[in-house]
PDB file of N, CA and C in Angstrom:
ATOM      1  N   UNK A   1      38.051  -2.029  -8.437  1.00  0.00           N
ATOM      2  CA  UNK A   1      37.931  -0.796  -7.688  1.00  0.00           C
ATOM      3  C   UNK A   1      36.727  -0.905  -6.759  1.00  0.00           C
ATOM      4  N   UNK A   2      36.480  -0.182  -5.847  1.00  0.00           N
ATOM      5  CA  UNK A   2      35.660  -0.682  -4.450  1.00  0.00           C
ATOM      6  C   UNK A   2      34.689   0.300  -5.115  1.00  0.00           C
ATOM      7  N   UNK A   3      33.582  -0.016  -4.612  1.00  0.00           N
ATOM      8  CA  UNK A   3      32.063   0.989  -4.512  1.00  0.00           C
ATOM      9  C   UNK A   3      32.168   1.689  -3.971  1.00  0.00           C
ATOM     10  N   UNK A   4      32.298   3.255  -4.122  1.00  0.00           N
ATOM     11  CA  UNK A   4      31.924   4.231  -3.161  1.00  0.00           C
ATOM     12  C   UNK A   4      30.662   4.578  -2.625  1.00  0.00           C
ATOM     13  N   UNK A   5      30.084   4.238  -1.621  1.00  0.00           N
ATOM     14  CA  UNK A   5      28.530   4.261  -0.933  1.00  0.00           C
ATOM     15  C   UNK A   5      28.585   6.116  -0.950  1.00  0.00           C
ATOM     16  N   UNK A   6      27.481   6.394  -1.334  1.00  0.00           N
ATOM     17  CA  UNK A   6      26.569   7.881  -1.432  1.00  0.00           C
ATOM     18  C   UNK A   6      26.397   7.838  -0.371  1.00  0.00           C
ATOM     19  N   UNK A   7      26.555   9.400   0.759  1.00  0.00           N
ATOM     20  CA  UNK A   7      26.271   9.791   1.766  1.00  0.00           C
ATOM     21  C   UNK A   7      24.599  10.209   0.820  1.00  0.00           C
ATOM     22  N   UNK A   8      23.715  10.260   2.510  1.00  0.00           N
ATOM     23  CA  UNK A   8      22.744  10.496   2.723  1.00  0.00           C
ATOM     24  C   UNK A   8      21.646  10.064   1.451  1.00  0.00           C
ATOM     25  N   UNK A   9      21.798   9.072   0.909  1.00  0.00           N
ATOM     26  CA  UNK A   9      20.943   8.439   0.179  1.00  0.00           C
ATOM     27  C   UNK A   9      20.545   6.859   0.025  1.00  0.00           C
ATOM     28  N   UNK A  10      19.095   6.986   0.126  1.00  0.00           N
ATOM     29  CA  UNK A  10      18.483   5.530   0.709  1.00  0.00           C
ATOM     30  C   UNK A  10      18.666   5.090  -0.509  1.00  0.00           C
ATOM     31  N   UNK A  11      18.626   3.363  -0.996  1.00  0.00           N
ATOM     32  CA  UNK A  11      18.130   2.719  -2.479  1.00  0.00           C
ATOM     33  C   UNK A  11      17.010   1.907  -2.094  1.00  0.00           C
ATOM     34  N   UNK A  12      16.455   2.397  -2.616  1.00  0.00           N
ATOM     35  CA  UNK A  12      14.619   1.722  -2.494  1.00  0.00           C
ATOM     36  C   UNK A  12      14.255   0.827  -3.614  1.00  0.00           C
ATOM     37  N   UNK A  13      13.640  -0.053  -3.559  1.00  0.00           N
ATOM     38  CA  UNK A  13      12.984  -1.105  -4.477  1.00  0.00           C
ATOM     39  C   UNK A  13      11.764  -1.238  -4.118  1.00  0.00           C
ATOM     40  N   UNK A  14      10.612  -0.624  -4.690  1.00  0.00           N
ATOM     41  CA  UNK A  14       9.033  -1.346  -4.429  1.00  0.00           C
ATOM     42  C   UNK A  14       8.956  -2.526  -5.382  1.00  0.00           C
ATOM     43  N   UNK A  15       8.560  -3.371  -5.162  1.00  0.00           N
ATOM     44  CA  UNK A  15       8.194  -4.430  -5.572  1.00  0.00           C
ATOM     45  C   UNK A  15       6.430  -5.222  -5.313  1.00  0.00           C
ATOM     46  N   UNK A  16       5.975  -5.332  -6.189  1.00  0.00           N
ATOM     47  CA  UNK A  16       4.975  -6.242  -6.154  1.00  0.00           C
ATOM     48  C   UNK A  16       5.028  -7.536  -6.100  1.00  0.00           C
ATOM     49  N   UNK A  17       3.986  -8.490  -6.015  1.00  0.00           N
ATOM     50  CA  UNK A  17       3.486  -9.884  -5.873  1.00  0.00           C
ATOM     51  C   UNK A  17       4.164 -10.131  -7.300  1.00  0.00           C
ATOM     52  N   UNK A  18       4.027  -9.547  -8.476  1.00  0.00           N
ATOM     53  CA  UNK A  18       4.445  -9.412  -9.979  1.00  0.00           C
ATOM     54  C   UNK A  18       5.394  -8.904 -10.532  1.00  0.00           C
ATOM     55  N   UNK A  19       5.316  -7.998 -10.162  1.00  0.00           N
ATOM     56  CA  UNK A  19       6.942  -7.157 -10.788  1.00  0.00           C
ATOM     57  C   UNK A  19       7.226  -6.103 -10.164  1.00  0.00           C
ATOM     58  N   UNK A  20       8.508  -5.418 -10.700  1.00  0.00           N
ATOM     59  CA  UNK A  20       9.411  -4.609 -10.043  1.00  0.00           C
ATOM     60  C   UNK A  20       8.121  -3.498 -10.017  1.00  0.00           C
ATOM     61  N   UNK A  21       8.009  -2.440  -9.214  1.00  0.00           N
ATOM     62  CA  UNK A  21       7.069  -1.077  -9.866  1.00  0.00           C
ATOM     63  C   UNK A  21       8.161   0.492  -9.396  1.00  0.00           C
ATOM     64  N   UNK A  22       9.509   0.064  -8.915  1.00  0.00           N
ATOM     65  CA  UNK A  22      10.374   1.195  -8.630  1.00  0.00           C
ATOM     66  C   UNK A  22      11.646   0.856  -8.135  1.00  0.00           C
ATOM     67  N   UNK A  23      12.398   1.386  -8.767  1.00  0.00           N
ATOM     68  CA  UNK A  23      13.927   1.101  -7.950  1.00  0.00           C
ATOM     69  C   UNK A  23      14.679   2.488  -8.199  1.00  0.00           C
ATOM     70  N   UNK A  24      15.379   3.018  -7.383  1.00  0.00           N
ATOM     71  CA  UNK A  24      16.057   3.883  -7.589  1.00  0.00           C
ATOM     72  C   UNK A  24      16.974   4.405  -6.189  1.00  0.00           C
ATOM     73  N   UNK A  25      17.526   5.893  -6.560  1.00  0.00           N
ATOM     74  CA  UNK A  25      17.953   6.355  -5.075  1.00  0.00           C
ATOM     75  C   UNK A  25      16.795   7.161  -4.698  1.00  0.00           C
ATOM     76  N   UNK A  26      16.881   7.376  -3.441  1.00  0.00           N
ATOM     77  CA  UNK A  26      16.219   8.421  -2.908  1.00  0.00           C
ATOM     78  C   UNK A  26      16.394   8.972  -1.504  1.00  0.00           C
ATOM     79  N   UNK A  27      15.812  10.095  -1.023  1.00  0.00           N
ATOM     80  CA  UNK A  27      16.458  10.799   0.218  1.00  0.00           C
ATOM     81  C   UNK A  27      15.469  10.587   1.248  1.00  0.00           C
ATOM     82  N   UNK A  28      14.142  10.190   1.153  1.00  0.00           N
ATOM     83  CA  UNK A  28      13.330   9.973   2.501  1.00  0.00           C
ATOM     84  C   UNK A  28      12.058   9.030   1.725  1.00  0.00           C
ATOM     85  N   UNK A  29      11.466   7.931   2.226  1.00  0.00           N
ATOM     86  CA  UNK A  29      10.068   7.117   1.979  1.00  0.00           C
ATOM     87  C   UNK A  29       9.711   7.820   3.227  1.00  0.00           C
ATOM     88  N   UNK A  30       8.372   7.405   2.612  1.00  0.00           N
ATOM     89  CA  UNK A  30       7.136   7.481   4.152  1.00  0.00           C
ATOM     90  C   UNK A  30       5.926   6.188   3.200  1.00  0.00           C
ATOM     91  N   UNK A  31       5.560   5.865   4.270  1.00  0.00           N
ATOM     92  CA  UNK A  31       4.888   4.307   4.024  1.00  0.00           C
ATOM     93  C   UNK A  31       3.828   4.056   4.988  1.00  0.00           C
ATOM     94  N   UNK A  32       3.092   3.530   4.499  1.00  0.00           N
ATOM     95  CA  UNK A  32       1.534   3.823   5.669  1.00  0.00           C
ATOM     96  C   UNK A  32       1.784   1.937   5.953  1.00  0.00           C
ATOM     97  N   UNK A  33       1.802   2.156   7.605  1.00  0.00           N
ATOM     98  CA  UNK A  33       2.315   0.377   7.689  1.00  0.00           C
ATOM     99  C   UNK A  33       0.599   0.096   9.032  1.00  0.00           C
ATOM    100  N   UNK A  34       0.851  -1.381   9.481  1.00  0.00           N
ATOM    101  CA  UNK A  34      -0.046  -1.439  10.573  1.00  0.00           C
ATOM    102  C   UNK A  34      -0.560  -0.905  11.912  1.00  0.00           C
ATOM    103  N   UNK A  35       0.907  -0.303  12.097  1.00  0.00           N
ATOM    104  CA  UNK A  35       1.042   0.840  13.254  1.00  0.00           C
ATOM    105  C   UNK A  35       1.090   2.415  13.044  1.00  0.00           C
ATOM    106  N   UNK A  36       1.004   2.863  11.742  1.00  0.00           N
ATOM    107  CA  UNK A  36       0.997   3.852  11.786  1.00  0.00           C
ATOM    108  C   UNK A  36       1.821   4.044  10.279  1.00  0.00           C
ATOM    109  N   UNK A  37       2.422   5.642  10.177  1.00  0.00           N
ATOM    110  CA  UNK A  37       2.823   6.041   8.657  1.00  0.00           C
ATOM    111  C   UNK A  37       4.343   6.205   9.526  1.00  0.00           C
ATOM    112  N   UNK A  38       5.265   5.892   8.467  1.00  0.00           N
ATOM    113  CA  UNK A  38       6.644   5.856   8.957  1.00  0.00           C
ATOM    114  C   UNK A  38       7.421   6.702   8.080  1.00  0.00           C
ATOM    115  N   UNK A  39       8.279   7.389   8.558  1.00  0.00           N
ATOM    116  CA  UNK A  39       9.135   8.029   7.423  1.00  0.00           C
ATOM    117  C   UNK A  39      10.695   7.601   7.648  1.00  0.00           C
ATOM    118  N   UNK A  40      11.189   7.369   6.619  1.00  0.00           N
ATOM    119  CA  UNK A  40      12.360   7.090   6.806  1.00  0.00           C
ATOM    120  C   UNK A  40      13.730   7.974   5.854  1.00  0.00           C
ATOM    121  N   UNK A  41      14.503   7.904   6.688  1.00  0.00           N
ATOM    122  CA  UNK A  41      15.518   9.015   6.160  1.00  0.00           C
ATOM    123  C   UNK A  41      16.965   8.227   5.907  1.00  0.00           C
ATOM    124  N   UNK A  42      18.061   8.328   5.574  1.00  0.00           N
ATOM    125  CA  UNK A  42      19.443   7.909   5.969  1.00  0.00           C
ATOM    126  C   UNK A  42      19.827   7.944   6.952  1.00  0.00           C
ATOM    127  N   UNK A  43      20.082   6.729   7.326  1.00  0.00           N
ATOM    128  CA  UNK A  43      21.157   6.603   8.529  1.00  0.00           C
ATOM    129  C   UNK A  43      19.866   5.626   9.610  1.00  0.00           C
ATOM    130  N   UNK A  44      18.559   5.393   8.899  1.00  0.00           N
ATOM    131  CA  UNK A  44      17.797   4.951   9.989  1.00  0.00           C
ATOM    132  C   UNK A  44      18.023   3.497  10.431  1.00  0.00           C
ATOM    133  N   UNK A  45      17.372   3.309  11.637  1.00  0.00           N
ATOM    134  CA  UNK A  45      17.801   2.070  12.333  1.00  0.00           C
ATOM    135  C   UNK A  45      16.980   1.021  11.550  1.00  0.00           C
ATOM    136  N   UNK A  46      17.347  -0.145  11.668  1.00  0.00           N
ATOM    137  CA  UNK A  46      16.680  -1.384  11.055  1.00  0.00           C
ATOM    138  C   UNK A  46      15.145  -1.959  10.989  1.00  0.00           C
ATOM    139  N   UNK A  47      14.473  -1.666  10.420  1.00  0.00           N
ATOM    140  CA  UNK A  47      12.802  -1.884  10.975  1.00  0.00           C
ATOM    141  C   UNK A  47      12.637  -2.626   9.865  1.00  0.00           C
ATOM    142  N   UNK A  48      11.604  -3.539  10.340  1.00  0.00           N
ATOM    143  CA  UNK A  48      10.730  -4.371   9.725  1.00  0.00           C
ATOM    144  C   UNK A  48       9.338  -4.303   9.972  1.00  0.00           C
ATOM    145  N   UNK A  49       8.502  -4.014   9.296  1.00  0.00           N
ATOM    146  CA  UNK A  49       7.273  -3.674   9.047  1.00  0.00           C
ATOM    147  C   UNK A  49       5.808  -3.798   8.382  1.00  0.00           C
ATOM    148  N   UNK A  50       5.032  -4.334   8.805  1.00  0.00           N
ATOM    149  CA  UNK A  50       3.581  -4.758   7.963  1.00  0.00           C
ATOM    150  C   UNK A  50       3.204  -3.782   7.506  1.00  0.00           C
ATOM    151  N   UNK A  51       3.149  -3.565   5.893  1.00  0.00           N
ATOM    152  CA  UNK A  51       2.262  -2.787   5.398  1.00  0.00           C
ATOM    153  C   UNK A  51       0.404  -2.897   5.406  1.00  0.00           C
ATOM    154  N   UNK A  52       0.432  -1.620   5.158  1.00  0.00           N
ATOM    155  CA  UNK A  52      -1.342  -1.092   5.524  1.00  0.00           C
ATOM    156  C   UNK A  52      -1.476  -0.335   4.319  1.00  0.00           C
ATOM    157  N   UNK A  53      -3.057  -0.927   3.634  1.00  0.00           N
ATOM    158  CA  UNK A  53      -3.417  -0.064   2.405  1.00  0.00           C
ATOM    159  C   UNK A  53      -2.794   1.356   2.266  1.00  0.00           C
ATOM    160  N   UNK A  54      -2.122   1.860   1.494  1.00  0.00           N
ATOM    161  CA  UNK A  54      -2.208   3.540   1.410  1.00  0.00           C
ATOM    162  C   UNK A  54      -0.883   3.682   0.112  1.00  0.00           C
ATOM    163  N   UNK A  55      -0.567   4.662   0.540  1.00  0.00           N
ATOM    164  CA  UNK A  55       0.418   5.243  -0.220  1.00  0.00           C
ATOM    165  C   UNK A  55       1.925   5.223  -0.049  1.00  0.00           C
ATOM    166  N   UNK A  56       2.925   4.323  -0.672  1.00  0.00           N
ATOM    167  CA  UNK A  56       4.265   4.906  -0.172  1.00  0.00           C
ATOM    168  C   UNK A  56       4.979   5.863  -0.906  1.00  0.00           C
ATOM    169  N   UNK A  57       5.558   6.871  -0.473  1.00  0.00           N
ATOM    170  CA  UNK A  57       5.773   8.526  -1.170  1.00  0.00           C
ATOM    171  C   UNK A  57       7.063   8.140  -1.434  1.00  0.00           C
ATOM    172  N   UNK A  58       7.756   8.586  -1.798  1.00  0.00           N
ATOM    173  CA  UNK A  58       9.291   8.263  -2.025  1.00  0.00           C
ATOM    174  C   UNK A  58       9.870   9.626  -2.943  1.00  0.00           C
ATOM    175  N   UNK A  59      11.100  10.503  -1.750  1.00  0.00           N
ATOM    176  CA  UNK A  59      11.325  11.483  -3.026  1.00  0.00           C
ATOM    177  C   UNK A  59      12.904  11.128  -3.267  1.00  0.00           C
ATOM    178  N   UNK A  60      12.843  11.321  -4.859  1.00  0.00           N
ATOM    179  CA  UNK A  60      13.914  11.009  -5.186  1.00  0.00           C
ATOM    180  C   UNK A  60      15.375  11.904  -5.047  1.00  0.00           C
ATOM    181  N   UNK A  61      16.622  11.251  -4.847  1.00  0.00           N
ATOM    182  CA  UNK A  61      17.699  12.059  -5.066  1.00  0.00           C
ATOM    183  C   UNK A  61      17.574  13.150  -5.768  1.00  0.00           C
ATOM    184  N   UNK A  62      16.951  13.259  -6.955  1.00  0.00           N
ATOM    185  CA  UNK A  62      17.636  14.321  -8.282  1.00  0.00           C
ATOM    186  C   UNK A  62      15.500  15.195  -7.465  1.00  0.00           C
ATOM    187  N   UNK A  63      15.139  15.208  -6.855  1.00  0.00           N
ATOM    188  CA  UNK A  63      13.938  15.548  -6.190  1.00  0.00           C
ATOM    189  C   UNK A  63      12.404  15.606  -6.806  1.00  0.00           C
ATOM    190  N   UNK A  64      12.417  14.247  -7.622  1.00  0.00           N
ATOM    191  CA  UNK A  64      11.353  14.261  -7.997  1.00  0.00           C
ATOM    192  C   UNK A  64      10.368  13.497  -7.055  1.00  0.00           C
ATOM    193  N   UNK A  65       9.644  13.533  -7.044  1.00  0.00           N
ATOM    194  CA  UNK A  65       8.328  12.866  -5.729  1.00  0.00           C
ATOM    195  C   UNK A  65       7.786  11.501  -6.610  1.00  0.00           C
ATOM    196  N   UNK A  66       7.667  10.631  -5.982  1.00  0.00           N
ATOM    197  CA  UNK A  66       7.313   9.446  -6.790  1.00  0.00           C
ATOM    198  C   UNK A  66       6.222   8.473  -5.502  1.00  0.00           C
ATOM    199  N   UNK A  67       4.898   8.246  -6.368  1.00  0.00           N
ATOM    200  CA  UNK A  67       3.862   7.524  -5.387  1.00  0.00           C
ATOM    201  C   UNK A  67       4.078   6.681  -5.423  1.00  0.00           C
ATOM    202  N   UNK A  68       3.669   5.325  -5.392  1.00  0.00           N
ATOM    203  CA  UNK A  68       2.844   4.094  -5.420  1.00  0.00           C
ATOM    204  C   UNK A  68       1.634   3.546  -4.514  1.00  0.00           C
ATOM    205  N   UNK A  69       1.014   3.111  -5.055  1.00  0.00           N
ATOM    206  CA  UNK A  69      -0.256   2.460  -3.975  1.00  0.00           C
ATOM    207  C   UNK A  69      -0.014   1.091  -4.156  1.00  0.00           C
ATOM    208  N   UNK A  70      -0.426   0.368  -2.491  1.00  0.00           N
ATOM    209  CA  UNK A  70       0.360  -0.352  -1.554  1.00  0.00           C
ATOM    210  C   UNK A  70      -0.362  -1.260  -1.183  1.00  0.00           C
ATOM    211  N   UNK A  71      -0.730  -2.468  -1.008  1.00  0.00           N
ATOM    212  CA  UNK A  71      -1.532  -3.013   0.199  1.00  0.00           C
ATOM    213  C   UNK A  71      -0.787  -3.998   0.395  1.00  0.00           C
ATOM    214  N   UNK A  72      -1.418  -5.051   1.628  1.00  0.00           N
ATOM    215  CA  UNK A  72      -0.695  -5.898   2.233  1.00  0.00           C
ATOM    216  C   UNK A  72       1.229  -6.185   2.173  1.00  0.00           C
ATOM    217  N   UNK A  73       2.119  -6.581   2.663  1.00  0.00           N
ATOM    218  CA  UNK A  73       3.264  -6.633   2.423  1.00  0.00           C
ATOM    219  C   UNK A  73       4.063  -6.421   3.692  1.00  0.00           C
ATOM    220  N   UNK A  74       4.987  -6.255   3.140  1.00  0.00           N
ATOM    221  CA  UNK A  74       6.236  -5.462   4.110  1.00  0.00           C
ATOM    222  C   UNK A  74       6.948  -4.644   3.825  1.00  0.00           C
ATOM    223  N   UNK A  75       7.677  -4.092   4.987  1.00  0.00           N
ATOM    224  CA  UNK A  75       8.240  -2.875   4.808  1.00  0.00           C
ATOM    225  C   UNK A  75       9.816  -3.194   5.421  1.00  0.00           C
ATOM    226  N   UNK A  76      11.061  -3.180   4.955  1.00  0.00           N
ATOM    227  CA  UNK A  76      12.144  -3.565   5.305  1.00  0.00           C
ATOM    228  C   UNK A  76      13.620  -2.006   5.399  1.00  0.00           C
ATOM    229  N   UNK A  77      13.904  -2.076   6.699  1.00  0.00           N
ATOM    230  CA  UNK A  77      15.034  -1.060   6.085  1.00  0.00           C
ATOM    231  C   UNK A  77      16.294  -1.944   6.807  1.00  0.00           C
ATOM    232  N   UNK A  78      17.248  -1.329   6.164  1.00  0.00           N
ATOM    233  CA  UNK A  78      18.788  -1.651   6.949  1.00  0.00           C
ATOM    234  C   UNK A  78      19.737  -1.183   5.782  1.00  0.00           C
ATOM    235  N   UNK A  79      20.795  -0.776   6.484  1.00  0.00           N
ATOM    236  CA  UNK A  79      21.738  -0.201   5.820  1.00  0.00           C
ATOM    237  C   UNK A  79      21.465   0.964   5.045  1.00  0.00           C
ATOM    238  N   UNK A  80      20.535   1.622   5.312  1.00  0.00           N
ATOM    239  CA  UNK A  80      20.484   2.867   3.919  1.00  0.00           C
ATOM    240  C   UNK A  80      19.681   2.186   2.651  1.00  0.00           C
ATOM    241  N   UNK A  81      18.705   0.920   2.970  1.00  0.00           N
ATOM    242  CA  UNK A  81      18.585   0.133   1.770  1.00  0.00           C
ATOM    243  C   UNK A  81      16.849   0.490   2.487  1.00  0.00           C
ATOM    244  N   UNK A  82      16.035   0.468   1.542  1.00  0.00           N
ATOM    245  CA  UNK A  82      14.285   0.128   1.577  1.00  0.00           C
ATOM    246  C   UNK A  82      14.200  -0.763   0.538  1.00  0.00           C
ATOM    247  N   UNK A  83      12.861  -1.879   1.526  1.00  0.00           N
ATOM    248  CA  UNK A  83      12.543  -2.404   0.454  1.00  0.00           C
ATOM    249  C   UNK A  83      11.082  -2.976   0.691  1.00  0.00           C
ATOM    250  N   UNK A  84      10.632  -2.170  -0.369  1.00  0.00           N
ATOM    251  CA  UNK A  84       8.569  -2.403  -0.231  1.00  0.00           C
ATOM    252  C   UNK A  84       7.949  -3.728  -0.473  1.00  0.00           C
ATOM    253  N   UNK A  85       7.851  -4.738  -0.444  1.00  0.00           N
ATOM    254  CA  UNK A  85       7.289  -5.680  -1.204  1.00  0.00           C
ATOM    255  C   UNK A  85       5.948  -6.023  -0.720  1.00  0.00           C
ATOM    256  N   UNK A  86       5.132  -5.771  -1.760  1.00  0.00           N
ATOM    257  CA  UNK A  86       3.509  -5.645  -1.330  1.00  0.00           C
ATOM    258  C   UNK A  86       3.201  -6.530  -2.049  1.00  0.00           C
ATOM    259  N   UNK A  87       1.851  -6.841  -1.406  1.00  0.00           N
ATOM    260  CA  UNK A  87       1.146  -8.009  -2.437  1.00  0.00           C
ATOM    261  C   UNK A  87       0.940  -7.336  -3.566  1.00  0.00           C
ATOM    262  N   UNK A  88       0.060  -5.947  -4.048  1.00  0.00           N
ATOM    263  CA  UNK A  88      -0.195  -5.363  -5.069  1.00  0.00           C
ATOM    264  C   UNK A  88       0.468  -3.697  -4.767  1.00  0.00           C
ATOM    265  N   UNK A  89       0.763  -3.553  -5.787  1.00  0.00           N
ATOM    266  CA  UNK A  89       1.557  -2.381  -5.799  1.00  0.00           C
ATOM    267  C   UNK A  89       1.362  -1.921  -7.810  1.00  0.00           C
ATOM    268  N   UNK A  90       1.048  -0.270  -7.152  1.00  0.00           N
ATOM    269  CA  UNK A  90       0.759   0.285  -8.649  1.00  0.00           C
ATOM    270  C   UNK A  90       1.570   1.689  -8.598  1.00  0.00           C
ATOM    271  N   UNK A  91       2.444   1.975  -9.474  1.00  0.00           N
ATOM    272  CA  UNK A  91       2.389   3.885  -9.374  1.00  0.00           C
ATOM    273  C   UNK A  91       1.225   4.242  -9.721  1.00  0.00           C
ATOM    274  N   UNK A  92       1.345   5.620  -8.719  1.00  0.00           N
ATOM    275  CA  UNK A  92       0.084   6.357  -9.321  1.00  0.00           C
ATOM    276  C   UNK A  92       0.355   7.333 -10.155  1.00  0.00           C
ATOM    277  N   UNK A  93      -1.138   7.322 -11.160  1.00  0.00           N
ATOM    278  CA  UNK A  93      -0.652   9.026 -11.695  1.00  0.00           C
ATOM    279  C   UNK A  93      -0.385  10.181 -11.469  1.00  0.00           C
TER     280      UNK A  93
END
């Protein structure tokens, strides 16, 4: 049977240098990169991106708000897909 793809929901993976630190769905990131803080929603166009110390926010489908702190890395979207991979990456409390 085929996958039915979810309207208006991104799947995000933060990832560290070490391990996974988030995977799930969610409806918008915002991500502090070299040029500036980016937010991203469904349906956005393809970017690739240097992360910059800070925070990436991520709220989830079911609407819970979820942090992590970020440095060096990248920032990847396409297809409705994010994907964080930082050198160090922590949730916060």
């Amino acid at each position: 049977m085929a996958e039915v793809k979810k309207q208006n929901v991104l799947r995000v993976n933060v990832t560290s240098a070490t391990s996974q630190v988030w995977e799930g769905e969610a409806v918008s990131v915002v991500a502090r990169t070299t040029e500036g803080e980016i937010g991203i929603l469904p349906g956005h166009t393809p970017v690739l991106a240097s992360l910059a110390e800070g925070e990436v926010r991520v709220k989830t489908a079911d609407g819970k708000s979820i942090v992590a702190n970020a440095e060096d890395g990248f920032l990847s979207v396409a297809n409705d897909l994010v994907t964080v991979l930082a050198g160090e990456a922590i949730l916060a409390e």
